[in-house]
Protein backbone atom coordinates (compact mmCIF):
# COMPACT_ATOMS: atom_id res chain seq x y z
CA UNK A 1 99.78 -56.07 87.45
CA UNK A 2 100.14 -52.69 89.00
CA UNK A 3 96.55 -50.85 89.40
CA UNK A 4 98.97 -47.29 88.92
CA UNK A 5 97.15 -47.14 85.03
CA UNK A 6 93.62 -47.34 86.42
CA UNK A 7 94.60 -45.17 89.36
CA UNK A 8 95.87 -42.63 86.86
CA UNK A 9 92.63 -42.98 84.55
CA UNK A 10 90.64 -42.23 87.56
CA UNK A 11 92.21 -39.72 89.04
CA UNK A 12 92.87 -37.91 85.21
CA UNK A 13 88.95 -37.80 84.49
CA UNK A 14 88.12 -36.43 87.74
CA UNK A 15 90.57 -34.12 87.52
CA UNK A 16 89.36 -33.31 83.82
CA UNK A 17 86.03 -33.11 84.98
CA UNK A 18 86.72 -30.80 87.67
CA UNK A 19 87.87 -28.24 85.32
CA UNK A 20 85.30 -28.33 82.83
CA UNK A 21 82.68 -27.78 85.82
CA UNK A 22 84.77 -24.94 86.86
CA UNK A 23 85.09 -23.56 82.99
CA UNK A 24 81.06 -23.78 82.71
CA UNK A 25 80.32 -22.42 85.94
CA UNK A 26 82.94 -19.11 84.68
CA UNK A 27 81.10 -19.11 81.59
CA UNK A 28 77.82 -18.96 83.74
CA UNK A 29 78.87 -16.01 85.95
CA UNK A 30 80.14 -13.95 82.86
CA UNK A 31 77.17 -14.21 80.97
CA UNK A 32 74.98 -13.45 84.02
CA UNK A 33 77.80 -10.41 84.37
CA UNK A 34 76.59 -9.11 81.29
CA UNK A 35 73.33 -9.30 81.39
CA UNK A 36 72.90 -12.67 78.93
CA UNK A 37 69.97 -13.90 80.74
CA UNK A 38 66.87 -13.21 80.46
CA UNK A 39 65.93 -12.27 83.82
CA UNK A 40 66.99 -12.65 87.13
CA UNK A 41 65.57 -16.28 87.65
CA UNK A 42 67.18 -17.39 84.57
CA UNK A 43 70.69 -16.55 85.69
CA UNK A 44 70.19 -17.22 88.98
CA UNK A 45 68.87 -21.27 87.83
CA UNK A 46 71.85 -20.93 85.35
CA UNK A 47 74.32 -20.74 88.46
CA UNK A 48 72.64 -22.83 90.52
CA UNK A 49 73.29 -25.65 88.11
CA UNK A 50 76.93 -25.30 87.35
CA UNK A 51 77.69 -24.78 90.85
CA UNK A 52 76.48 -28.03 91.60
CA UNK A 53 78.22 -29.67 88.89
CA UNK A 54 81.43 -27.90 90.22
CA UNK A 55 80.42 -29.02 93.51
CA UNK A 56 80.48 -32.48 92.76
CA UNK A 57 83.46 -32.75 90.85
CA UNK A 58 85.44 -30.70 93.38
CA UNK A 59 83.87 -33.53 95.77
CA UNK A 60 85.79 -36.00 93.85
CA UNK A 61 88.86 -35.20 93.97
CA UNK A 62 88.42 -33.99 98.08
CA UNK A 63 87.27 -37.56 99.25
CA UNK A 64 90.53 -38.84 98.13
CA UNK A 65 93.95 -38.13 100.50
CA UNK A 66 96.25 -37.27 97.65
CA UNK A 67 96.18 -34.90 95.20
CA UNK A 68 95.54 -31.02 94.42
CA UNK A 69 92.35 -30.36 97.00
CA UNK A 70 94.07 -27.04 98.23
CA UNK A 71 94.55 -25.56 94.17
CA UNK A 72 91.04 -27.20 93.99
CA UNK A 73 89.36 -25.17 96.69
CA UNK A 74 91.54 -22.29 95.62
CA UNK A 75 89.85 -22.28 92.22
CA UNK A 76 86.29 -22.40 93.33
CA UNK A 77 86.98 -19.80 95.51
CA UNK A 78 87.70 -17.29 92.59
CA UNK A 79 84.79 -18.65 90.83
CA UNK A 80 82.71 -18.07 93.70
CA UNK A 81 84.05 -14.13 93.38
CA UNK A 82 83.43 -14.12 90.28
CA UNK A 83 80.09 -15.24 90.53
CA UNK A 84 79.65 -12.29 93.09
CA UNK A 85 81.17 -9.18 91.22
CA UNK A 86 79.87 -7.26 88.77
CA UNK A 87 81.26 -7.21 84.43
CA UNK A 88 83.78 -4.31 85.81
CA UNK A 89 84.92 -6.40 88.77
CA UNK A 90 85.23 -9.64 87.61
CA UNK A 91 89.05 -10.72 88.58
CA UNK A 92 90.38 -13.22 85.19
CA UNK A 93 93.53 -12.69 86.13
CA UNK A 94 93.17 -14.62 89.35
CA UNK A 95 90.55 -17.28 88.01
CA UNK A 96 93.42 -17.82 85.21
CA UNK A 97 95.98 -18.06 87.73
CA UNK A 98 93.97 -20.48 90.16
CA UNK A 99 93.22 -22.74 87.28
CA UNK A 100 96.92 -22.74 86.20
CA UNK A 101 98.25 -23.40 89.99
CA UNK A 102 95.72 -26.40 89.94
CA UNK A 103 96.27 -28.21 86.38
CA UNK A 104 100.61 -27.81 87.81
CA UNK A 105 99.36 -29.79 90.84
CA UNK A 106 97.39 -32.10 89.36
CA UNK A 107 100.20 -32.99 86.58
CA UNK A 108 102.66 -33.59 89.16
CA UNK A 109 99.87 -35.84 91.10
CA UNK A 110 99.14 -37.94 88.09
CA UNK A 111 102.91 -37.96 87.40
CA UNK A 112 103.54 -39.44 90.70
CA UNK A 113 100.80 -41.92 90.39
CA UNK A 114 102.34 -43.49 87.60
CA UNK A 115 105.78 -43.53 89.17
CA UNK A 116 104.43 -44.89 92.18
């Protein structure tokens, strides 16, 4: 029996995972954008916590030598701007655009895994 469906399985939740760390920790840094905490600590705890959910889902999906680390990395990157700019200078457009580049790769990866 081919281990391709738990393969698949695996990588799918950690790819799943990954993204609903990432759409938390945007959630996060809009709210603290506009002011939703209430005070500095509380936003600043907030983050801290998401970001280290992100972190270790974006850890696993890097330990592994396949798959969409580079649209990964690319995606907390924008999150990591957007965590950093102000309401008026958040960029969506680019956080949407990351997270679309990385949900293609991972697609074709999990395709692949079940062809290969």
């Amino acid at each position: 029996m081919s281990a391709a469906p738990d393969l698949y399985l695996s990588r799918r939740d950690a790819y799943a995972d990954f993204l609903s760390a990432t759409d938390e920790e945007s959630s996060v840094c809009w709210r603290k954008a506009d002011g939703q905490y209430t005070d500095p600590g509380a936003a600043t705890a907030a983050q801290d916590a998401a970001y280290a959910v992100t972190r270790d889902a974006y850890n696993r999906i890097l330990v592994e030598p396949v798959g969409p680390h580079k649209e990964a990395l690319a995606l907390v990157e924008q999150i990591r701007l957007l965590g950093r700019a102000s309401k008026d200078d958040q960029d969506w457009v680019s956080l949407k655009k990351a997270r679309e580049v990385f949900v293609d790769a991972a697609r074709v990866c999990l395709k692949e895994t079940l062809e290969g």
